[in-house]
PDB file of N, CA and C in Angstrom:
ATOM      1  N   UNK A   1      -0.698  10.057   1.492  1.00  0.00           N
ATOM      2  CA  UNK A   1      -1.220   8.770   1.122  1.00  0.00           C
ATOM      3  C   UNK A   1      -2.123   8.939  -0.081  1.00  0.00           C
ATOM      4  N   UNK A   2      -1.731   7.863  -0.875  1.00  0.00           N
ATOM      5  CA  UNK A   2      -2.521   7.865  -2.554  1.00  0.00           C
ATOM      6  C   UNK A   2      -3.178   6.433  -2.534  1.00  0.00           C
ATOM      7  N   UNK A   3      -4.428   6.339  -3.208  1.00  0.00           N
ATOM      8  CA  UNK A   3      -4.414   5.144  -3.790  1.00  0.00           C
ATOM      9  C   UNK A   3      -5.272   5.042  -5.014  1.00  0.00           C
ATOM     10  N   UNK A   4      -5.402   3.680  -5.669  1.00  0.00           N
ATOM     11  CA  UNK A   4      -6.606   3.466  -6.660  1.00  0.00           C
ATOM     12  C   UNK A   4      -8.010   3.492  -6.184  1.00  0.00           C
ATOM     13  N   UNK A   5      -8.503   3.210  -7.216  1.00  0.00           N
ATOM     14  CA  UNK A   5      -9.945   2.913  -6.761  1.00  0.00           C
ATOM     15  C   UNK A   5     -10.723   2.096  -5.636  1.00  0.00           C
ATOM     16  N   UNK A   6     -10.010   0.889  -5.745  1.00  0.00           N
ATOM     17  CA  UNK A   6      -9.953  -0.454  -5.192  1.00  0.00           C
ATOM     18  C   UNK A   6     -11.728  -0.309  -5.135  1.00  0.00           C
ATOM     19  N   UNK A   7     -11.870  -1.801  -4.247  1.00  0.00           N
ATOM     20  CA  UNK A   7     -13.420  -1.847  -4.221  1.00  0.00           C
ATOM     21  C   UNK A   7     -13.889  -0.734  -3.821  1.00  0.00           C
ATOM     22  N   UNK A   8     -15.468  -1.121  -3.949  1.00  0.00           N
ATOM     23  CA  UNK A   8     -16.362  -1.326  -5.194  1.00  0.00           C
ATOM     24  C   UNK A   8     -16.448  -0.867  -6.332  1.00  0.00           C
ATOM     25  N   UNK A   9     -15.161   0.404  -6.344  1.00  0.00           N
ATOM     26  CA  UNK A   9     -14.877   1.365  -7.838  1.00  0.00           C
ATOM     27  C   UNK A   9     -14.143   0.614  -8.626  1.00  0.00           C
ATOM     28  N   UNK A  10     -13.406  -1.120  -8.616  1.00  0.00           N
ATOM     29  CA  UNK A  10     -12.584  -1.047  -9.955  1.00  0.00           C
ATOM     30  C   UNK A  10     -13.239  -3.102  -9.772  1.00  0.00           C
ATOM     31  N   UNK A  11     -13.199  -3.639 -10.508  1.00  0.00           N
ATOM     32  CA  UNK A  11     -13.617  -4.984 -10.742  1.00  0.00           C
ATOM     33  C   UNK A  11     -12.322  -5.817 -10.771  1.00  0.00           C
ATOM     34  N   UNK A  12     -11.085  -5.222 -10.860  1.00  0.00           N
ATOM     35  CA  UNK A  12      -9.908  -5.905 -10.246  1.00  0.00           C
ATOM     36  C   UNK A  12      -9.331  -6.003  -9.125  1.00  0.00           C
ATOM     37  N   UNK A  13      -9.981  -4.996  -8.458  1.00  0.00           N
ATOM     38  CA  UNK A  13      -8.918  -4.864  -7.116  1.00  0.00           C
ATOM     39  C   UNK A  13      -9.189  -5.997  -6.175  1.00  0.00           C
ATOM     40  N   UNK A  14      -8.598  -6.393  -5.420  1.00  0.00           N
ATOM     41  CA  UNK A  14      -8.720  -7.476  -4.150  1.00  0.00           C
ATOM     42  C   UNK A  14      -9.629  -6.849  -3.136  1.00  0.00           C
ATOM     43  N   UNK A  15      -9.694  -5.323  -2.678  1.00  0.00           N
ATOM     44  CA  UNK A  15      -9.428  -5.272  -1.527  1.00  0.00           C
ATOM     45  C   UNK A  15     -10.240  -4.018  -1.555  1.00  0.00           C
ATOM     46  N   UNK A  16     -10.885  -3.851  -0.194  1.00  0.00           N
ATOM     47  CA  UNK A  16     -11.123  -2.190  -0.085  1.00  0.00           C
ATOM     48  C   UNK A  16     -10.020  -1.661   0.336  1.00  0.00           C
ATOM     49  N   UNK A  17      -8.942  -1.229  -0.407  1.00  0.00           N
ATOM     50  CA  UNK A  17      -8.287  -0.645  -0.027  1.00  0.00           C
ATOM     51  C   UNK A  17      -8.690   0.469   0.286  1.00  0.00           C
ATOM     52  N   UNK A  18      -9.376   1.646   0.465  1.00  0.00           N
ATOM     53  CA  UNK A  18      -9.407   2.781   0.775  1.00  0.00           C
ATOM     54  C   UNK A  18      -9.180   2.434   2.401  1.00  0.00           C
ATOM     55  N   UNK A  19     -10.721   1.863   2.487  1.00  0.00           N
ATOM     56  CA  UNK A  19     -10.719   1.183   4.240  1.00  0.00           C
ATOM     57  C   UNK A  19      -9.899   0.987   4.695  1.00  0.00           C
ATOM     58  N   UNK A  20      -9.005   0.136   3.933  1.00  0.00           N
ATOM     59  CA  UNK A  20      -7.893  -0.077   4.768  1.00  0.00           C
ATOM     60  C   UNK A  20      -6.356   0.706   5.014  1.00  0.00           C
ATOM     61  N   UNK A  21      -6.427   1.507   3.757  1.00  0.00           N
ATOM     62  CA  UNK A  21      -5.631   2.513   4.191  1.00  0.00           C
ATOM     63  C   UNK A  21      -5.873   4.006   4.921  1.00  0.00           C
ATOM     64  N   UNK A  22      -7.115   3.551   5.196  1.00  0.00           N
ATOM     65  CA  UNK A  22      -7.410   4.810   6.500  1.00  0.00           C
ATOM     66  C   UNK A  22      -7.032   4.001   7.846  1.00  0.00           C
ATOM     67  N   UNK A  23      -7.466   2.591   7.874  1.00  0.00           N
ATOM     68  CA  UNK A  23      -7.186   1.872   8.805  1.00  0.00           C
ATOM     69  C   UNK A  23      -5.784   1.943   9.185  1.00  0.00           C
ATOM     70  N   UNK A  24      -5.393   1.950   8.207  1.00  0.00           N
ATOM     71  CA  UNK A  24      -3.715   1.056   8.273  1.00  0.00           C
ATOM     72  C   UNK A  24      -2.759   2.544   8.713  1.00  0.00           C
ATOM     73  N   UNK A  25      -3.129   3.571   8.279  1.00  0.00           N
ATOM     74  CA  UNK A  25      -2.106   4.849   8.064  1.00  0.00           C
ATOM     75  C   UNK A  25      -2.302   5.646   8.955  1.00  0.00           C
ATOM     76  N   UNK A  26      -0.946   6.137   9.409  1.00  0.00           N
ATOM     77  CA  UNK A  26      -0.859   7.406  10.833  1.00  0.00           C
ATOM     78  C   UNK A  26       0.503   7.622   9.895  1.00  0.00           C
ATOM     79  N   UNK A  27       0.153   9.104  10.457  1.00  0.00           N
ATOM     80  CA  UNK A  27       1.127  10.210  10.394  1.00  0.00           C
ATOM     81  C   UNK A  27       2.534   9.791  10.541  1.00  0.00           C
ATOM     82  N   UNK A  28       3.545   9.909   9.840  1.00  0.00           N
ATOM     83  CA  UNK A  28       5.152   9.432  10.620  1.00  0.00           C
ATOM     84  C   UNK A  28       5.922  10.390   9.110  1.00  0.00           C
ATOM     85  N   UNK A  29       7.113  11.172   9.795  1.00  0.00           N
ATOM     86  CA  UNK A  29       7.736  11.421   8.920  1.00  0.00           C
ATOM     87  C   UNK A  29       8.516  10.260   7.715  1.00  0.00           C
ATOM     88  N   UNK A  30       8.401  10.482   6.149  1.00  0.00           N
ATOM     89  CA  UNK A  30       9.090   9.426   5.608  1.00  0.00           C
ATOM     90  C   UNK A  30       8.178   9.488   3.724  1.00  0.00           C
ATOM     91  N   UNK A  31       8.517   9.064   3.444  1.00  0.00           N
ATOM     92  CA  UNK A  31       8.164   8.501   2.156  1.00  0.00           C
ATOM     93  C   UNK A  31       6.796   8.774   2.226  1.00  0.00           C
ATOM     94  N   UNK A  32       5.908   9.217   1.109  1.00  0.00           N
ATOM     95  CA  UNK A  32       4.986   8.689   0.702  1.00  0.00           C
ATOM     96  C   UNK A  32       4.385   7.737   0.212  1.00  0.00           C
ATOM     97  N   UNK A  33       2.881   6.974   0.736  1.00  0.00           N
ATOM     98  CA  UNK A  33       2.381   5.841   0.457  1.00  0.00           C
ATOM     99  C   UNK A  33       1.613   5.648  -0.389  1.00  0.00           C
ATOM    100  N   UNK A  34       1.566   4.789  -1.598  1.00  0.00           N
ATOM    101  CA  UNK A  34       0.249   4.166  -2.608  1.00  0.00           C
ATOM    102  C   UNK A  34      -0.349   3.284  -2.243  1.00  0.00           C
ATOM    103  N   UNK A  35      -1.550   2.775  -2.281  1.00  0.00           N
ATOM    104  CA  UNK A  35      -2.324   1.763  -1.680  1.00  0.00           C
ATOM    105  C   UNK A  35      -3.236   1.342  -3.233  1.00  0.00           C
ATOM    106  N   UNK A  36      -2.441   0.030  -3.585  1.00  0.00           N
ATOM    107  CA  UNK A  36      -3.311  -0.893  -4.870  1.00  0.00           C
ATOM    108  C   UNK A  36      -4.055  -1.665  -4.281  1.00  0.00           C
ATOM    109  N   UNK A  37      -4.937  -1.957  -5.320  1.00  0.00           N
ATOM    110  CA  UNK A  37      -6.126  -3.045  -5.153  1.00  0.00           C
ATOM    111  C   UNK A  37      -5.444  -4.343  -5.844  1.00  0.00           C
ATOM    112  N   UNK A  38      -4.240  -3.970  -6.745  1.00  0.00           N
ATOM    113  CA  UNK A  38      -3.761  -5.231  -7.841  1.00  0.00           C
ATOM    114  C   UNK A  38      -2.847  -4.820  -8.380  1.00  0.00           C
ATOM    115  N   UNK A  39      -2.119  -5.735  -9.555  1.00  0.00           N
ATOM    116  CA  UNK A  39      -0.664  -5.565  -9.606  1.00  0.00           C
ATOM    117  C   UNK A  39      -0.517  -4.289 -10.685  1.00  0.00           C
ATOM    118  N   UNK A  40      -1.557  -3.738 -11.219  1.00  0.00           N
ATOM    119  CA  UNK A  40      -1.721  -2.969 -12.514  1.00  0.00           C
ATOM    120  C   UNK A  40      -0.984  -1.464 -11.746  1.00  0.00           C
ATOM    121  N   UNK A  41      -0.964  -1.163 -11.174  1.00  0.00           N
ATOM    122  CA  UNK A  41      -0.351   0.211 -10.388  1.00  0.00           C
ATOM    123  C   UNK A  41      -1.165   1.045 -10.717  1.00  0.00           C
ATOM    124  N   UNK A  42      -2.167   1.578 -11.025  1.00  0.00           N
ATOM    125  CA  UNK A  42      -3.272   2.459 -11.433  1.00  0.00           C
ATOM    126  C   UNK A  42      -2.924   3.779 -10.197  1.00  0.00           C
ATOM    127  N   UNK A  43      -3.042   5.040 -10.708  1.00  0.00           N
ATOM    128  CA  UNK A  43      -2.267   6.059 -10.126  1.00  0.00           C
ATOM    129  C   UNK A  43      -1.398   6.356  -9.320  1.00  0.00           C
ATOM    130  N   UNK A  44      -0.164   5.293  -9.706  1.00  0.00           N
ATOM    131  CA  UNK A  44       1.056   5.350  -8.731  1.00  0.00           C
ATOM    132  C   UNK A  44       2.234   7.102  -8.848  1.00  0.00           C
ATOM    133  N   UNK A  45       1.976   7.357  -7.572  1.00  0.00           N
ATOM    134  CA  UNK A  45       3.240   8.339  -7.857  1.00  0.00           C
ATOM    135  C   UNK A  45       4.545   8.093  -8.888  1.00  0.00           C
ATOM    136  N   UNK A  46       4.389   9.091  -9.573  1.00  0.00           N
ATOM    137  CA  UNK A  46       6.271   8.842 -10.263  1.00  0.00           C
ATOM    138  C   UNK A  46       7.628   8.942  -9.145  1.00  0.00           C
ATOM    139  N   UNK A  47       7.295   9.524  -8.481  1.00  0.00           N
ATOM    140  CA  UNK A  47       8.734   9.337  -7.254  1.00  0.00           C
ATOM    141  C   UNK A  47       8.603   8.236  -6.555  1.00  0.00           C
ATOM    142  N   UNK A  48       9.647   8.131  -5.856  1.00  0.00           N
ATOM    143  CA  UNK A  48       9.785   7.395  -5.143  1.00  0.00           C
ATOM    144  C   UNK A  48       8.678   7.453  -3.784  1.00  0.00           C
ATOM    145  N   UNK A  49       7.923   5.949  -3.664  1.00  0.00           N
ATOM    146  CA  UNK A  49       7.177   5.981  -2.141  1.00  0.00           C
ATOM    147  C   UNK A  49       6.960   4.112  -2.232  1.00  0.00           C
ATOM    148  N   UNK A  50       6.123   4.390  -0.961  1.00  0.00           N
ATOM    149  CA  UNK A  50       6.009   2.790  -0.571  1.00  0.00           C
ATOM    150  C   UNK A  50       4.802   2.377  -1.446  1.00  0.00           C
ATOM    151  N   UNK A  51       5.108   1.447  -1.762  1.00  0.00           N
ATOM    152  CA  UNK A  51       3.914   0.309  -2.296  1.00  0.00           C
ATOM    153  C   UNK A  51       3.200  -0.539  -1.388  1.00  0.00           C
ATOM    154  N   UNK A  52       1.970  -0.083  -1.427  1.00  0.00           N
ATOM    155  CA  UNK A  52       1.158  -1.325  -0.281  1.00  0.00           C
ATOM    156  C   UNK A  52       0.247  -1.839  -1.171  1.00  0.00           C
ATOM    157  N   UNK A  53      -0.018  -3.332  -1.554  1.00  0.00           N
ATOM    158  CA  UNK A  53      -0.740  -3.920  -2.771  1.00  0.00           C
ATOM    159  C   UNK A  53      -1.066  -5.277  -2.149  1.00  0.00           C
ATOM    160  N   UNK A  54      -2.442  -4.960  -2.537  1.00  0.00           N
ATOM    161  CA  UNK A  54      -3.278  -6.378  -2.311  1.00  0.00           C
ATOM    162  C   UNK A  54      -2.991  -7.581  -3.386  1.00  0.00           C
ATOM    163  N   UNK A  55      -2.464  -8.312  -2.367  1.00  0.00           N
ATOM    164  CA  UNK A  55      -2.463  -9.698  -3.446  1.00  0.00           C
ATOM    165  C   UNK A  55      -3.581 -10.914  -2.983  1.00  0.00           C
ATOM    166  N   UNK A  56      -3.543 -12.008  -3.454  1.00  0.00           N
ATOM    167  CA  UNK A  56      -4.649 -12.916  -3.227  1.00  0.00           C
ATOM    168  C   UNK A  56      -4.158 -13.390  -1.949  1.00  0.00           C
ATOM    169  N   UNK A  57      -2.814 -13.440  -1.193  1.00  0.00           N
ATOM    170  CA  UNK A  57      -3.198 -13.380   0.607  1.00  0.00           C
ATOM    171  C   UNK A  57      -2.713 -12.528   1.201  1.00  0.00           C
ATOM    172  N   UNK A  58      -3.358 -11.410   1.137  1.00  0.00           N
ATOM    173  CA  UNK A  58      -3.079 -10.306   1.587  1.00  0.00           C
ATOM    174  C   UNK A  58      -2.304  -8.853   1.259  1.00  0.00           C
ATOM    175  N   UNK A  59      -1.714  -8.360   1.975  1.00  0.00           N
ATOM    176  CA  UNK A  59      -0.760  -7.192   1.468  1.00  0.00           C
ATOM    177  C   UNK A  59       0.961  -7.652   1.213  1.00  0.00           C
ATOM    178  N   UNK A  60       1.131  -7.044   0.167  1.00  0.00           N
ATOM    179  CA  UNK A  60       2.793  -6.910  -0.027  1.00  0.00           C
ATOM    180  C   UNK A  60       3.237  -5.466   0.429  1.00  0.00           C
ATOM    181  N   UNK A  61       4.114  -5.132   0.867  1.00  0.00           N
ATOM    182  CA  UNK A  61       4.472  -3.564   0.901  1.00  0.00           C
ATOM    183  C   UNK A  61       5.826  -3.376   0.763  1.00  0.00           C
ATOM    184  N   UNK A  62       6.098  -2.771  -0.645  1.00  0.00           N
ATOM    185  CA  UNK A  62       7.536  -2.373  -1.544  1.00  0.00           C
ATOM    186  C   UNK A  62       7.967  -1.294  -1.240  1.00  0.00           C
ATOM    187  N   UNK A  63       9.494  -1.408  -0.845  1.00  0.00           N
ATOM    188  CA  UNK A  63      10.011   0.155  -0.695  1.00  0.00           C
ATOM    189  C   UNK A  63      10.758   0.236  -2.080  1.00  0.00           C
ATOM    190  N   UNK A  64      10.950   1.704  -2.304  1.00  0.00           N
ATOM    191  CA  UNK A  64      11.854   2.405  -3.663  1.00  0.00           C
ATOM    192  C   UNK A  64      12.962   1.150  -4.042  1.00  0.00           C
ATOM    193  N   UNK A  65      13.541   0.795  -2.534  1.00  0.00           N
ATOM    194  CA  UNK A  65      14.738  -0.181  -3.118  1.00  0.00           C
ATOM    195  C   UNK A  65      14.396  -1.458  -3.633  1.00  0.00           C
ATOM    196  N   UNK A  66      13.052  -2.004  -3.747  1.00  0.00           N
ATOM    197  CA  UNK A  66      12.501  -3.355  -3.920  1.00  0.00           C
ATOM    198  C   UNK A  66      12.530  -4.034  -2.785  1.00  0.00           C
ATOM    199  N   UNK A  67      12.977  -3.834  -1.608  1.00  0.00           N
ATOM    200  CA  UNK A  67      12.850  -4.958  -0.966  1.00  0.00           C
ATOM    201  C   UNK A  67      10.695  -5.210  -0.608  1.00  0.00           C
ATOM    202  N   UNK A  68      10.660  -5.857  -0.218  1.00  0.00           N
ATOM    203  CA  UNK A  68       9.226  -6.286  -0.290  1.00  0.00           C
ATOM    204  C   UNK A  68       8.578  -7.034   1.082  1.00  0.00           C
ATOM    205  N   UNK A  69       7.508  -6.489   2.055  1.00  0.00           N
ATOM    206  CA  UNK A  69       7.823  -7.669   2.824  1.00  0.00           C
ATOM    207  C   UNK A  69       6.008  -7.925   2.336  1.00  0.00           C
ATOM    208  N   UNK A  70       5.571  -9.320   3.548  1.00  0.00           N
ATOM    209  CA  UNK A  70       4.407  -9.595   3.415  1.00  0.00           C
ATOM    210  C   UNK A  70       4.114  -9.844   4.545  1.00  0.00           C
ATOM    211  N   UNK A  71       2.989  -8.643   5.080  1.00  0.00           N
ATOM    212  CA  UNK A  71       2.919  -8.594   6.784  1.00  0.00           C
ATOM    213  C   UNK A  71       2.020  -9.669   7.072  1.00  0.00           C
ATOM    214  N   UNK A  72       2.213 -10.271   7.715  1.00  0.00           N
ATOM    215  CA  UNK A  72       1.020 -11.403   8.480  1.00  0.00           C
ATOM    216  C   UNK A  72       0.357 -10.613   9.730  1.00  0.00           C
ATOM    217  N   UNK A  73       0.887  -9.271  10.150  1.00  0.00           N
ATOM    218  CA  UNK A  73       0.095  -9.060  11.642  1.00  0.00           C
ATOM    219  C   UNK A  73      -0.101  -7.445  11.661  1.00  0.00           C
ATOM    220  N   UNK A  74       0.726  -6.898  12.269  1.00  0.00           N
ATOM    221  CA  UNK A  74       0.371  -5.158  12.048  1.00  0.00           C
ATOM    222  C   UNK A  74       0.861  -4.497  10.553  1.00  0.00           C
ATOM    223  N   UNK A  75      -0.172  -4.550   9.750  1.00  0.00           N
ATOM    224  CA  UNK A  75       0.277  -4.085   8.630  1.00  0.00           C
ATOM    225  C   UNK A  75       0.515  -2.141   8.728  1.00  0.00           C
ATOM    226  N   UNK A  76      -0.261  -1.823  10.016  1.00  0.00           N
ATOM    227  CA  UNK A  76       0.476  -0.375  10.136  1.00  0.00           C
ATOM    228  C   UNK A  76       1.799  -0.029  10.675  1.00  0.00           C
ATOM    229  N   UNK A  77       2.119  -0.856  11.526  1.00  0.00           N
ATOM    230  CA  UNK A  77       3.861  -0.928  11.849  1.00  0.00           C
ATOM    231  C   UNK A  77       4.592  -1.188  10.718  1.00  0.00           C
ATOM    232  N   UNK A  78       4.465  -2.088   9.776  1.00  0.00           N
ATOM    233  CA  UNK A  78       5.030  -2.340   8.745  1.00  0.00           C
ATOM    234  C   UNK A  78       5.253  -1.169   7.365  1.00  0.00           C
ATOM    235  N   UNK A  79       4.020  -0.433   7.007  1.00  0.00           N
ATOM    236  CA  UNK A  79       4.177   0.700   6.485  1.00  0.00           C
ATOM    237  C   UNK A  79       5.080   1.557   6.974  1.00  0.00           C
ATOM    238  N   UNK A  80       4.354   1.822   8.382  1.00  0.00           N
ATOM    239  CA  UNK A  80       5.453   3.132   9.325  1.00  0.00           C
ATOM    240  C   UNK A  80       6.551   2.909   8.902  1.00  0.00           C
ATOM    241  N   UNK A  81       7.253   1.973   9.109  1.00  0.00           N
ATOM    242  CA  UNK A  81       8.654   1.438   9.371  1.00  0.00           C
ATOM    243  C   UNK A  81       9.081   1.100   7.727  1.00  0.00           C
ATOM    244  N   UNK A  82       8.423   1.058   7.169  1.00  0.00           N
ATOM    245  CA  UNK A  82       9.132   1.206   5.080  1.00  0.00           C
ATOM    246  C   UNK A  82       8.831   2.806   4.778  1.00  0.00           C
ATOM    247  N   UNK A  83       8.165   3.770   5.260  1.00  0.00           N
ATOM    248  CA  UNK A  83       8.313   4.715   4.956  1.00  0.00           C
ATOM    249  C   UNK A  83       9.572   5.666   5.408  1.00  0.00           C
ATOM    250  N   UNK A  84       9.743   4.909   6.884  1.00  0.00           N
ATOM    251  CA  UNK A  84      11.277   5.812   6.847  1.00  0.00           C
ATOM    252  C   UNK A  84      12.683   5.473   6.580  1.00  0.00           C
ATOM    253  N   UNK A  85      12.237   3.838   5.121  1.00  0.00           N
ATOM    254  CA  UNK A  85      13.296   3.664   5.181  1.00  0.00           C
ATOM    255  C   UNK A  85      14.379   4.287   3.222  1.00  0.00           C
TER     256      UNK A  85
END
Protein backbone atom coordinates (compact mmCIF):
# COMPACT_ATOMS: atom_id res chain seq x y z
CA UNK A 1 0.00 0.00 0.00
CA UNK A 2 1.17 3.58 -1.34
CA UNK A 3 -0.23 6.81 -1.00
CA UNK A 4 0.08 10.77 -1.27
CA UNK A 5 0.32 13.08 1.20
CA UNK A 6 -3.31 13.69 1.68
CA UNK A 7 -4.27 15.78 4.78
CA UNK A 8 -2.78 17.90 6.57
CA UNK A 9 0.47 17.43 4.19
CA UNK A 10 -1.10 18.61 0.76
CA UNK A 11 -3.93 21.63 0.53
CA UNK A 12 -5.70 19.56 -2.20
CA UNK A 13 -6.44 16.45 -0.92
CA UNK A 14 -10.11 15.67 0.35
CA UNK A 15 -9.27 13.33 2.81
CA UNK A 16 -6.93 11.91 5.45
CA UNK A 17 -6.19 9.46 3.49
CA UNK A 18 -3.38 7.95 5.34
CA UNK A 19 -6.09 7.25 8.24
CA UNK A 20 -7.99 5.85 6.17
CA UNK A 21 -5.94 3.63 4.42
CA UNK A 22 -4.66 2.08 7.54
CA UNK A 23 -8.31 1.88 8.35
CA UNK A 24 -9.47 0.56 5.19
CA UNK A 25 -6.41 -2.08 4.35
CA UNK A 26 -5.73 -5.84 5.42
CA UNK A 27 -3.50 -8.08 4.00
CA UNK A 28 -5.08 -10.23 0.88
CA UNK A 29 -3.10 -11.61 -1.89
CA UNK A 30 -3.57 -9.31 -5.24
CA UNK A 31 -2.59 -6.08 -6.75
CA UNK A 32 -1.12 -3.35 -5.12
CA UNK A 33 -2.95 -0.28 -3.64
CA UNK A 34 -2.55 3.77 -4.07
CA UNK A 35 -4.54 5.84 -1.83
CA UNK A 36 -5.17 9.77 -3.38
CA UNK A 37 -6.33 12.65 -1.66
CA UNK A 38 -7.46 14.05 -5.45
CA UNK A 39 -7.55 13.53 -8.99
CA UNK A 40 -3.76 14.78 -9.56
CA UNK A 41 -2.26 11.06 -8.88
CA UNK A 42 0.75 12.38 -6.91
CA UNK A 43 3.05 9.21 -6.39
CA UNK A 44 1.13 6.68 -8.25
CA UNK A 45 2.87 3.39 -9.00
CA UNK A 46 3.81 2.91 -12.76
CA UNK A 47 2.36 -0.73 -12.79
CA UNK A 48 -0.51 -1.78 -12.60
CA UNK A 49 -2.59 -1.50 -8.94
CA UNK A 50 -5.84 -0.29 -7.53
CA UNK A 51 -6.77 3.26 -7.29
CA UNK A 52 -8.56 4.37 -4.15
CA UNK A 53 -9.27 8.36 -4.55
CA UNK A 54 -11.10 10.74 -2.63
CA UNK A 55 -13.61 12.60 -4.43
CA UNK A 56 -16.05 15.30 -3.05
CA UNK A 57 -18.51 12.18 -1.92
CA UNK A 58 -16.33 10.00 -0.98
CA UNK A 59 -14.05 7.20 -2.42
CA UNK A 60 -13.83 5.94 -6.07
CA UNK A 61 -11.70 2.73 -6.34
CA UNK A 62 -10.16 1.93 -10.05
CA UNK A 63 -8.86 -1.30 -11.11
CA UNK A 64 -5.92 -1.55 -14.03
CA UNK A 65 -8.98 -2.36 -16.33
CA UNK A 66 -10.91 1.01 -15.52
CA UNK A 67 -13.72 -0.33 -14.22
CA UNK A 68 -14.46 2.01 -11.17
CA UNK A 69 -16.81 1.49 -8.38
CA UNK A 70 -18.06 4.05 -5.62
CA UNK A 71 -18.45 2.27 -2.27
CA UNK A 72 -21.28 3.64 -0.16
CA UNK A 73 -20.53 1.01 2.82
CA UNK A 74 -17.40 -1.30 3.40
CA UNK A 75 -14.87 0.46 1.56
CA UNK A 76 -12.40 -2.43 2.84
CA UNK A 77 -14.35 -5.27 1.16
CA UNK A 78 -14.37 -3.27 -1.84
CA UNK A 79 -10.53 -2.77 -2.11
CA UNK A 80 -9.99 -6.53 -1.04
CA UNK A 81 -12.12 -7.63 -3.76
CA UNK A 82 -10.44 -5.03 -6.77
CA UNK A 83 -7.18 -6.15 -5.70
CA UNK A 84 -7.70 -9.66 -6.72
CA UNK A 85 -9.20 -8.73 -9.61
Amino acid sequence: MTACAGLPGCAKSRADIRADALAATRFVDGLPVHWLGCERGCGSPAGPHVRVEATPTGYAVTTPDGAVTHPEADLTEIVAAARRS
